[in-house]
Protein backbone atom coordinates (compact mmCIF):
# COMPACT_ATOMS: atom_id res chain seq x y z
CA UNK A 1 -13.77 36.97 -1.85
CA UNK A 2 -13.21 33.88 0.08
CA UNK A 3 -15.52 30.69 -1.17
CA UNK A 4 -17.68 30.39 1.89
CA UNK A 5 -18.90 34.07 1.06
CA UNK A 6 -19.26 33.01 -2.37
CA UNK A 7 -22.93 32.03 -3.46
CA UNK A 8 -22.27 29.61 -5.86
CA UNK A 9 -20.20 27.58 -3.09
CA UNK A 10 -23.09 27.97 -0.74
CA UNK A 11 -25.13 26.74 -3.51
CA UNK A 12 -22.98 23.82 -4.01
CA UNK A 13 -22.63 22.89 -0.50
CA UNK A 14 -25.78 22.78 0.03
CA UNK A 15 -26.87 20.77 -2.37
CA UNK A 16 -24.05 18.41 -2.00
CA UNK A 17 -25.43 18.44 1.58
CA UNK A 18 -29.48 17.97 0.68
CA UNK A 19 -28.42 14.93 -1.19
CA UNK A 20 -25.92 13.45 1.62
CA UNK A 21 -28.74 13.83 3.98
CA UNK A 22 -31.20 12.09 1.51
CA UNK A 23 -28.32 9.06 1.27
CA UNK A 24 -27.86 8.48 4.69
CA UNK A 25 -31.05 8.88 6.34
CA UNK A 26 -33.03 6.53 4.04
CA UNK A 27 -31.81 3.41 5.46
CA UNK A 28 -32.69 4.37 9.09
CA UNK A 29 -35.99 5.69 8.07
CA UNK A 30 -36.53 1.74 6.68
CA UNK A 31 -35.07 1.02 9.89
CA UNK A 32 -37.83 2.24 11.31
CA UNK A 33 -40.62 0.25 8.82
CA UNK A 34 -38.98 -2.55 9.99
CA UNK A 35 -40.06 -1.66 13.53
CA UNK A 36 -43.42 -0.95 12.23
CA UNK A 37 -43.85 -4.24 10.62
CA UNK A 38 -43.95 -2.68 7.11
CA UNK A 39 -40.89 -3.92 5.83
CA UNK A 40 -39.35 -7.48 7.26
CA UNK A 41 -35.53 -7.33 7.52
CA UNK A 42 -35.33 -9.65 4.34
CA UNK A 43 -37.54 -7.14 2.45
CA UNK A 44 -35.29 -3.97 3.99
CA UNK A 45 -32.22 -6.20 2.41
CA UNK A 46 -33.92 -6.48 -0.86
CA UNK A 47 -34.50 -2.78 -0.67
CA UNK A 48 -31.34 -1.55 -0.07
CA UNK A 49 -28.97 -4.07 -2.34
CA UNK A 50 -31.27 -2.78 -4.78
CA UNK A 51 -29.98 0.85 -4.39
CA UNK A 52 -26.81 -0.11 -4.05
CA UNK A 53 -27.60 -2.13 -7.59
CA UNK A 54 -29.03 1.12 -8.97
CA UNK A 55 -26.01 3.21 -7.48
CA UNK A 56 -23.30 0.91 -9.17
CA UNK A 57 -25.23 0.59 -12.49
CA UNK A 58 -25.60 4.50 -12.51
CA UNK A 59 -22.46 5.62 -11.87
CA UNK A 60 -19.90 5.29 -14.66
CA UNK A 61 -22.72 5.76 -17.19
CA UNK A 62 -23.09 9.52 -14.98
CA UNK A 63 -19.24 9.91 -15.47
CA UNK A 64 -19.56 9.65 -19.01
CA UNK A 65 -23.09 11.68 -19.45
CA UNK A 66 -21.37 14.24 -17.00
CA UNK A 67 -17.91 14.61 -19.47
CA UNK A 68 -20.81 15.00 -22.88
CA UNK A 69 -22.75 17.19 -21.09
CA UNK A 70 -23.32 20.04 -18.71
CA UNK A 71 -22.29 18.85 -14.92
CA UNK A 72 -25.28 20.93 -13.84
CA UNK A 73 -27.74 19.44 -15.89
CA UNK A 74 -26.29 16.13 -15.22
CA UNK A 75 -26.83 17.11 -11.24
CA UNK A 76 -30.45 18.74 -11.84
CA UNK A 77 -31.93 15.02 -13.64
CA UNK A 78 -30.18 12.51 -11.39
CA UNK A 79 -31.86 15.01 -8.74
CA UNK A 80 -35.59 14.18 -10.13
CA UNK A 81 -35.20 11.57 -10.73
CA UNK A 82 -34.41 10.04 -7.36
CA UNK A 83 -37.23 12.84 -6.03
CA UNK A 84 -39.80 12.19 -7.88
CA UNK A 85 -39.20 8.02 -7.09
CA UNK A 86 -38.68 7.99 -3.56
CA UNK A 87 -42.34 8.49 -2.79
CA UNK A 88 -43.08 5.29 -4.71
CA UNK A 89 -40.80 2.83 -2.21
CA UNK A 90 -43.62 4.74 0.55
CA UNK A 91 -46.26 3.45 -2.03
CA UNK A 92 -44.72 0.54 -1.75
CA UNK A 93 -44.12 -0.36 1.46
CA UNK A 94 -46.55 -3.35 3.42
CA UNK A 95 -48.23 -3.85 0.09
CA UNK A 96 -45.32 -4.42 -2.61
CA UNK A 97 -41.63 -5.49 -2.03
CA UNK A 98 -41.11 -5.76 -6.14
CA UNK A 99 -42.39 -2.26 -6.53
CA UNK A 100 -40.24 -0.47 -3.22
CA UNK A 101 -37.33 -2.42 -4.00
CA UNK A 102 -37.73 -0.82 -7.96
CA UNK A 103 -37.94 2.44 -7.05
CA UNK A 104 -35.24 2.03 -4.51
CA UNK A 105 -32.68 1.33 -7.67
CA UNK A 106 -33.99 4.39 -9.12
CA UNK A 107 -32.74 6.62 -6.03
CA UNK A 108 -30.01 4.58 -6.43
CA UNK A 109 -29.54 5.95 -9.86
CA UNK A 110 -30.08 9.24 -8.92
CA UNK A 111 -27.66 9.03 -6.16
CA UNK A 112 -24.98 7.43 -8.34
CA UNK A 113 -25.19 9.83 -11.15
CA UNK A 114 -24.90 12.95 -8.64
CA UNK A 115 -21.62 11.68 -6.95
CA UNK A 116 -18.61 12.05 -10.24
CA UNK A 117 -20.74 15.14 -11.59
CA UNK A 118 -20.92 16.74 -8.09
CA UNK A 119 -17.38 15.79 -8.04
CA UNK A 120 -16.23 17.73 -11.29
CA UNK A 121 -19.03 20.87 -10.86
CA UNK A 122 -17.08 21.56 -8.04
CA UNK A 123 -13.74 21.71 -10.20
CA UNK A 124 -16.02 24.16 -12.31
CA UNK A 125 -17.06 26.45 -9.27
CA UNK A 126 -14.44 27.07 -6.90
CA UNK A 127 -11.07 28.23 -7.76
CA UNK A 128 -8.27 25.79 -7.49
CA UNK A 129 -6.62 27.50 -4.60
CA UNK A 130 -9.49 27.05 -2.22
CA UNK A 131 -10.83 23.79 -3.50
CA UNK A 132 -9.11 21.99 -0.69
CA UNK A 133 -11.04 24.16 2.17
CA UNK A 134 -14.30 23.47 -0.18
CA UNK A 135 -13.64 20.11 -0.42
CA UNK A 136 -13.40 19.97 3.85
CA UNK A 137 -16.27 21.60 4.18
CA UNK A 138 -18.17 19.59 2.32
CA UNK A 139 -16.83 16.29 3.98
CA UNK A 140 -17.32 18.11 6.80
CA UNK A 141 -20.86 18.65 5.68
CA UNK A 142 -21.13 15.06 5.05
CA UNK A 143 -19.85 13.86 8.48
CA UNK A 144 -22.21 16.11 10.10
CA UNK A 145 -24.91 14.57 8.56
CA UNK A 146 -24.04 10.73 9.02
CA UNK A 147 -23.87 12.00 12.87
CA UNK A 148 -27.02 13.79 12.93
CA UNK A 149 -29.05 11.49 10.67
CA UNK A 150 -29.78 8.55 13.29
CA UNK A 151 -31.35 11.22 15.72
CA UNK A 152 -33.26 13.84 13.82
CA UNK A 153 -34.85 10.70 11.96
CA UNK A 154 -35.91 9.20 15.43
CA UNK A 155 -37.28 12.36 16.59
CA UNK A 156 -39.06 12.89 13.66
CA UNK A 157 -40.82 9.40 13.97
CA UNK A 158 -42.23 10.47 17.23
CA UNK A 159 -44.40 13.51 14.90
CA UNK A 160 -44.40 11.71 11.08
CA UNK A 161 -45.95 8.41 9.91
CA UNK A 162 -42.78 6.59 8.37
CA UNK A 163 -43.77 7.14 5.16
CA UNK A 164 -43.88 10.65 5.74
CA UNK A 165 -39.64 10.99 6.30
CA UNK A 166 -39.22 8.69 3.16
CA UNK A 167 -41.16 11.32 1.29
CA UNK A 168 -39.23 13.78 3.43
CA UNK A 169 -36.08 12.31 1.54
CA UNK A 170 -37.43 13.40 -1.81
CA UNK A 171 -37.92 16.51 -1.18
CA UNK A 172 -34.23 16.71 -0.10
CA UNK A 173 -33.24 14.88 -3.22
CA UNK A 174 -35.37 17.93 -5.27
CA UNK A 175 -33.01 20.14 -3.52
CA UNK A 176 -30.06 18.65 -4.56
CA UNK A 177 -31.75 18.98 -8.20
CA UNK A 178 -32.36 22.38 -7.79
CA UNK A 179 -29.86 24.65 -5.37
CA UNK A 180 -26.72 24.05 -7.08
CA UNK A 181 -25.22 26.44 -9.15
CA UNK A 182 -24.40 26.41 -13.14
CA UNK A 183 -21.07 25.22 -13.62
CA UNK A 184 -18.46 26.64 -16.36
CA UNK A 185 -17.45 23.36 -18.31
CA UNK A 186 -18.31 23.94 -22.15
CA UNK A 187 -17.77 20.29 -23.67
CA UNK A 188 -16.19 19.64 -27.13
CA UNK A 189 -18.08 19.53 -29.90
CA UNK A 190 -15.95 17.70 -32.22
CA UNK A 191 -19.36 16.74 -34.76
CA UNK A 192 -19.10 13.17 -34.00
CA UNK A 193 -20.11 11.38 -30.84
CA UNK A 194 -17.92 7.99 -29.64
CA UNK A 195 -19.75 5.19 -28.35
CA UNK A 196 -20.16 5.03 -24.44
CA UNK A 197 -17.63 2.22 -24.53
CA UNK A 198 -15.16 4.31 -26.27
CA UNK A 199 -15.36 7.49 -23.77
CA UNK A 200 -15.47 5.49 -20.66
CA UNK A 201 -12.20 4.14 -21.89
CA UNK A 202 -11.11 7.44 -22.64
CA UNK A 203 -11.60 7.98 -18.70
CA UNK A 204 -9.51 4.87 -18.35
CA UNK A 205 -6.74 6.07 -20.13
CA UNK A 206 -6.60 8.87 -18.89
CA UNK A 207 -6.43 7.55 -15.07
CA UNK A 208 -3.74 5.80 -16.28
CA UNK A 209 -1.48 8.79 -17.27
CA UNK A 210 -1.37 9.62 -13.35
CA UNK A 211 0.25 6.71 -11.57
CA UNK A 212 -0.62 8.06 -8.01
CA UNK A 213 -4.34 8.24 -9.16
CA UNK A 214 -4.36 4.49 -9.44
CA UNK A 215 -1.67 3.47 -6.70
CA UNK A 216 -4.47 5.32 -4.12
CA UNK A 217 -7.44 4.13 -5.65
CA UNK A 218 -6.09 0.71 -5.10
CA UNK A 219 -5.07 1.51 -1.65
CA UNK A 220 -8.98 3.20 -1.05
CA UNK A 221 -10.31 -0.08 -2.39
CA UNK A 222 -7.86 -2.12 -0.47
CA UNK A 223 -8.95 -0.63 2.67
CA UNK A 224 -12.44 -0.16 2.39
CA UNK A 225 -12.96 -3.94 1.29
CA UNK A 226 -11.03 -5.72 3.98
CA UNK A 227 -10.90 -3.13 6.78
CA UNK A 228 -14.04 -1.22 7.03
CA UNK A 229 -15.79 -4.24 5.88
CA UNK A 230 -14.28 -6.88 9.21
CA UNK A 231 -14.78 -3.78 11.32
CA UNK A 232 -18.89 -3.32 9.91
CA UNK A 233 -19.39 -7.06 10.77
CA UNK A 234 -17.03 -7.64 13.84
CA UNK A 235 -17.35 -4.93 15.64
CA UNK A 236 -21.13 -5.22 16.83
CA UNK A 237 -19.88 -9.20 17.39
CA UNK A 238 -17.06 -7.93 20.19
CA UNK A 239 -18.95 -5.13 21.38
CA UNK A 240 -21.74 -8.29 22.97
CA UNK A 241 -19.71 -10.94 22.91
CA UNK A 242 -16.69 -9.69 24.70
CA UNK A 243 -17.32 -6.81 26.11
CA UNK A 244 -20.97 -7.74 27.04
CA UNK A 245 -22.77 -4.05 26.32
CA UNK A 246 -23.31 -2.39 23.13
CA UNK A 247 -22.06 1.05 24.37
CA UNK A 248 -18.47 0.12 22.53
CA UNK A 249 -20.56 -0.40 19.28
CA UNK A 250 -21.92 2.76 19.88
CA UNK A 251 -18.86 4.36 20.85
CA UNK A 252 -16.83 2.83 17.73
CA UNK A 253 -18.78 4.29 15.35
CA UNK A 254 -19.73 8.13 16.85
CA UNK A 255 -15.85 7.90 17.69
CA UNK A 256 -15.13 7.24 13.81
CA UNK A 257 -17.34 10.39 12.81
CA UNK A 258 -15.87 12.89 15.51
CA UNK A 259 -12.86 11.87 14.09
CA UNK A 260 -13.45 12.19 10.69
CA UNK A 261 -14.98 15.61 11.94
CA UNK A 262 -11.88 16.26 13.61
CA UNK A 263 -9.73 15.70 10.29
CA UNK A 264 -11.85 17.75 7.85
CA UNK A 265 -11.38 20.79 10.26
CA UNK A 266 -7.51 20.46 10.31
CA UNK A 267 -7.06 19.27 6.58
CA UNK A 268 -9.18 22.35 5.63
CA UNK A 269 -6.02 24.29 6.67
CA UNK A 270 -3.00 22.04 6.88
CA UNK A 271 -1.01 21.87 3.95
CA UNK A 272 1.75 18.99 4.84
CA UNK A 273 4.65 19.18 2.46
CA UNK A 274 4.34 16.01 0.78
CA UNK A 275 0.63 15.77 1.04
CA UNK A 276 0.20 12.70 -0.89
CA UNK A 277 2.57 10.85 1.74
CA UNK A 278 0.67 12.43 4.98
CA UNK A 279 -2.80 11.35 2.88
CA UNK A 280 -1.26 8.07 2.34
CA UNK A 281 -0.12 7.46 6.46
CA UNK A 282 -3.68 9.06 7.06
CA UNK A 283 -5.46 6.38 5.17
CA UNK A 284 -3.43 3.76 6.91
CA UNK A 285 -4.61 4.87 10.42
CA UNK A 286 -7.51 2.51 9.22
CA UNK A 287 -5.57 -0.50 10.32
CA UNK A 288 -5.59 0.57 14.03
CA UNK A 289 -9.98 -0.13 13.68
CA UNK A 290 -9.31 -4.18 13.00
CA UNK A 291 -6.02 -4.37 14.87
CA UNK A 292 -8.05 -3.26 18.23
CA UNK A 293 -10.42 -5.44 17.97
CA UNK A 294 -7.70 -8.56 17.83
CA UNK A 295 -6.70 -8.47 21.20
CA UNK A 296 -8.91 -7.94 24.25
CA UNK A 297 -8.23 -4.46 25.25
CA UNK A 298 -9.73 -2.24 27.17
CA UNK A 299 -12.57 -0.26 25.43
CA UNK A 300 -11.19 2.70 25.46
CA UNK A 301 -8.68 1.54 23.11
CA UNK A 302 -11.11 0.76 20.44
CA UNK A 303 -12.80 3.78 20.71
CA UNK A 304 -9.74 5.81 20.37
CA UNK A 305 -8.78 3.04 17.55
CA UNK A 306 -12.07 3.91 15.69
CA UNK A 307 -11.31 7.71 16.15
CA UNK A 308 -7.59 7.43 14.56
CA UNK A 309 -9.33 5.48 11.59
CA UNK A 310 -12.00 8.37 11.10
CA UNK A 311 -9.30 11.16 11.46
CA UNK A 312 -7.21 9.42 9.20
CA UNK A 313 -9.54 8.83 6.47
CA UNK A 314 -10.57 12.30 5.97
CA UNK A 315 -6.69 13.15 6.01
CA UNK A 316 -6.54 11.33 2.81
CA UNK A 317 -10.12 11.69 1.22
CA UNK A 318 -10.03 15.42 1.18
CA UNK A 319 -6.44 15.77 -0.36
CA UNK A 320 -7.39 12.90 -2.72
CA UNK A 321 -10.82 14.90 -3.98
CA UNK A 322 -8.33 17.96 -4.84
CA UNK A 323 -5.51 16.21 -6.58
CA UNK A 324 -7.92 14.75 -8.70
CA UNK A 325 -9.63 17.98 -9.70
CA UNK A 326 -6.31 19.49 -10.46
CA UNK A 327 -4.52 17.11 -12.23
CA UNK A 328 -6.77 15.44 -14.28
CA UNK A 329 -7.77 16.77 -18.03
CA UNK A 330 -10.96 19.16 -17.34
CA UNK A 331 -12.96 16.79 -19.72
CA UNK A 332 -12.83 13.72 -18.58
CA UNK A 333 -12.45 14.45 -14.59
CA UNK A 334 -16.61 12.98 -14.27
CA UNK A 335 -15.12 9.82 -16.00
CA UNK A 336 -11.97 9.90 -13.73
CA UNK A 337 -14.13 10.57 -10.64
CA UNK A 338 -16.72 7.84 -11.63
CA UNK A 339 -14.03 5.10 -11.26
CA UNK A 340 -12.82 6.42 -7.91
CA UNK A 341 -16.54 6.05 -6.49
CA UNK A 342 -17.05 2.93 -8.97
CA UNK A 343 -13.92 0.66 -6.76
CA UNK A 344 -13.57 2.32 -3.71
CA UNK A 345 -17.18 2.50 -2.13
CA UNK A 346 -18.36 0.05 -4.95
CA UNK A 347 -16.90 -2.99 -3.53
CA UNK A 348 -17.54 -1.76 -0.08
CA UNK A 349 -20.42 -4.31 -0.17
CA UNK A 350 -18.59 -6.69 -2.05
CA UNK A 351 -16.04 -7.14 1.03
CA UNK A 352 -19.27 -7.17 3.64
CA UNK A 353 -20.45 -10.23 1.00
CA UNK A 354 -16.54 -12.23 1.75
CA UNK A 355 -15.58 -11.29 4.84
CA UNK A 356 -18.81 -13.27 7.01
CA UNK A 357 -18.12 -16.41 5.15
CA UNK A 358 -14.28 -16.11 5.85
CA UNK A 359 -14.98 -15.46 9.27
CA UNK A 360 -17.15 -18.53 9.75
CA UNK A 361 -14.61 -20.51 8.07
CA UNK A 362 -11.37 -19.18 10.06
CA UNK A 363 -12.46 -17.58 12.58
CA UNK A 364 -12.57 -13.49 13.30
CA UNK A 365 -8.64 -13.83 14.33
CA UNK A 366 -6.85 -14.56 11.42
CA UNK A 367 -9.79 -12.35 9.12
CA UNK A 368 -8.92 -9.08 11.48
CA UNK A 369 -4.87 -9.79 11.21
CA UNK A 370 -5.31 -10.27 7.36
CA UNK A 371 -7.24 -7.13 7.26
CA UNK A 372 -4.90 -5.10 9.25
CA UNK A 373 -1.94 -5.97 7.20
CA UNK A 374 -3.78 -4.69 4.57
CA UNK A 375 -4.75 -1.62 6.04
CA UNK A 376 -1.57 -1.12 6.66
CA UNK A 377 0.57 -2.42 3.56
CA UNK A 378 -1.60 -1.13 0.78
CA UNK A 379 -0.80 2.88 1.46
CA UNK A 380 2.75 1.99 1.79
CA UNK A 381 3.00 0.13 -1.20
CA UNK A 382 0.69 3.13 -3.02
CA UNK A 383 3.52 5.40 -1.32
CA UNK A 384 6.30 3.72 -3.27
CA UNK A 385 4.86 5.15 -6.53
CA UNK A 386 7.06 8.47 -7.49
CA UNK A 387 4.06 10.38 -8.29
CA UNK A 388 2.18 9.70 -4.57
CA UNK A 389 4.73 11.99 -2.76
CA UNK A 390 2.66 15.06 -3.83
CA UNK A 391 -0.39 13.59 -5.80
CA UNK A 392 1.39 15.43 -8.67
CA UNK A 393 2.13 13.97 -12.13
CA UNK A 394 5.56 16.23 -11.95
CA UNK A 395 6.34 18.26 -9.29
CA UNK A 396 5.42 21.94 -8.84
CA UNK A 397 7.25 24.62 -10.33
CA UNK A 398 9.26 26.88 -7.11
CA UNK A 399 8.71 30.30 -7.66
CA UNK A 400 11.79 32.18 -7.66
């Protein structure tokens, strides 16, 4: 039976998908208090570093939790939790920026723990040949969402009070506790339990035994700090400043997710022969993103520049999730996972926090070049590493 007849993957995927709606829609739903007056946009800061806090704190504590325990249980209380304290930030909103901002780091918990157990449930649930095809679909899922998000939350406003789609969220995030299905992971009990220190190094140690796990994680983390952070803050600055509209803001960034649409669908069925080297060069297509906005071309170009990067980055993420379920030891892959989510998308804000100030010091010129370079450098370089040709500690055995 194929996985998308399976129940347990529909069960996954759609939990997986309850919580990615829950993740992306929040911030345009406080959008929207800020509109209202309910929120000022120093408060909706607050507010959402405060996830991110909660997010970053919560998720290499998860990876551990999720490697001692069941991934499904793991899943069901970081679930719950964010539920059951999403409708305080609505509580909290006009009348208490301490209190929304505190139960804002609890989602952020919630949302942090989910990601590395997610991550190795779905080792647990779907068979290793189809995990890649899983794995698309629910990127794809994910994709969908950050495209749909924007727009079903603004026509919702027009029938719910505001704090009526934050509440909304929770119910999504008791979903995600709820719909997924039990997993097959039995951990060790060995009679003694090693500090949280001593696993999370365990998880260390054993990233280290697979070379190409850490030459693309520093690649990811490369990319996502310099490139998609100059292209987050310069790209609304060219879209009014040279190109006077904000229709190639607009266009950048729905480009980017049809594209990233556009590589789940193929990577769901292309198996390239060296498919860590085709993830690598698809993870580089990033560079195009800060290289068009160096020069002034026409828009198009950007556009199409944003939809390369977006192709590209699914090219490499989906490929990336699977190698990592296969190849690393069954129980520490939460750990494993944990530090791919801790560096990649962690210091996503970090970069947003370095790249303004280098701007206003040198100017968006020399920040985009930099960035592009490293766009472009850091998959090559992660390339170089024997192990990266196939994502593969040693390579496959031929059948004969």
């Amino acid at each position: 039976m194929k996985y998308h007849n399976s129940l347990p993957f529909v069960r996954l995927w759609t939990g997986n998908t309850a919580s990615g709606l829950a993740t992306w829609a929040l911030p345009f739903i406080l959008g929207l208090a800020v509109l209202e007056r309910s929120l000022s946009a120093v408060d909706l800061g607050i507010v959402l570093a405060a996830r991110t806090a909660g997010f970053l704190l919560a998720v290499p504590v998860a990876g551990v939790i999720a490697d001692r325990h069941s991934r499904r249980r793991v899943v069901l209380w970081a679930g719950l939790i964010a539920g059951l304290a999403t409708p305080l930030i609505a509580v909290g909103m006009g009348r208490s920026v301490l209190l929304t901002a505190a139960a804002a780091a609890v989602v952020g918990v919630g949302q942090g723990a989910c990601r590395p157990a997610f991550q190795a449930l779905t080792a647990e649930v779907i068979a290793e040949d189809r995990r890649q095809q899983a794995n698309a679909a629910m990127t794809l899922a994910v994709r969908v969402t950050t495209l749909v998000a924007p727009g079903l939350t603004a026509l919702l406003s027009q029938v719910a009070s505001t704090s009526a789609l934050v509440i909304g969220t929770g119910v999504l995030w008791l979903g995600t506790a709820l719909i997924p299905p039990r997993g097959t992971f039995a951990p060790a009990q060995t009679g003694t339990r090693t500090r949280f220190f001593g696993e999370f190094a365990d998880g260390l140690r054993e990233a280290r035994r697979h070379p190409w796990f850490l030459a693309g994680l520093g690649a990811l983390t490369a990319v996502i700090a310099t490139g998609y952070s100059a292209t987050g803050v310069v790209l609304p600055l060219v879209s009014r400043d040279r190109y006077d509209t904000e229709a190639v803001l607009a266009g950048g960034l729905t480009a980017y997710t049809l594209g990233a649409l556009a590589g789940a669908v193929v990577i769901a069925r292309w198996r390239p022969k060296r498919q860590g080297w085709a993830a690598l060069i698809g993870l580089g297509f990033y560079g195009f993103a800060p290289l068009s906005l160096l020069f002034p071309v026409h828009p198009a170009l950007v556009i199409a520049a944003y939809a390369l990067a977006g192709l590209g980055i699914e090219l490499f993420n989906v490929p990336w999730f699977t190698a990592t379920q296969r190849e690393v030891e069954p129980g520490k892959l939460a750990r494993v996972s944990s530090l791919d989510f801790l560096f990649s998308y962690g210091l996503a804000p970090a970069g947003l926090a370095f790249i303004a100030p280098a701007i206003d010091a040198f100017g968006a010129a020399p920040v985009l070049a930099v960035c592009a370079v490293v766009c472009f450098a850091a998959p090559a370089a992660a390339a170089l590493v024997p192990s990266s040709r196939d994502f593969r500690a040693t390579a496959p055995i031929k059948s004969v």
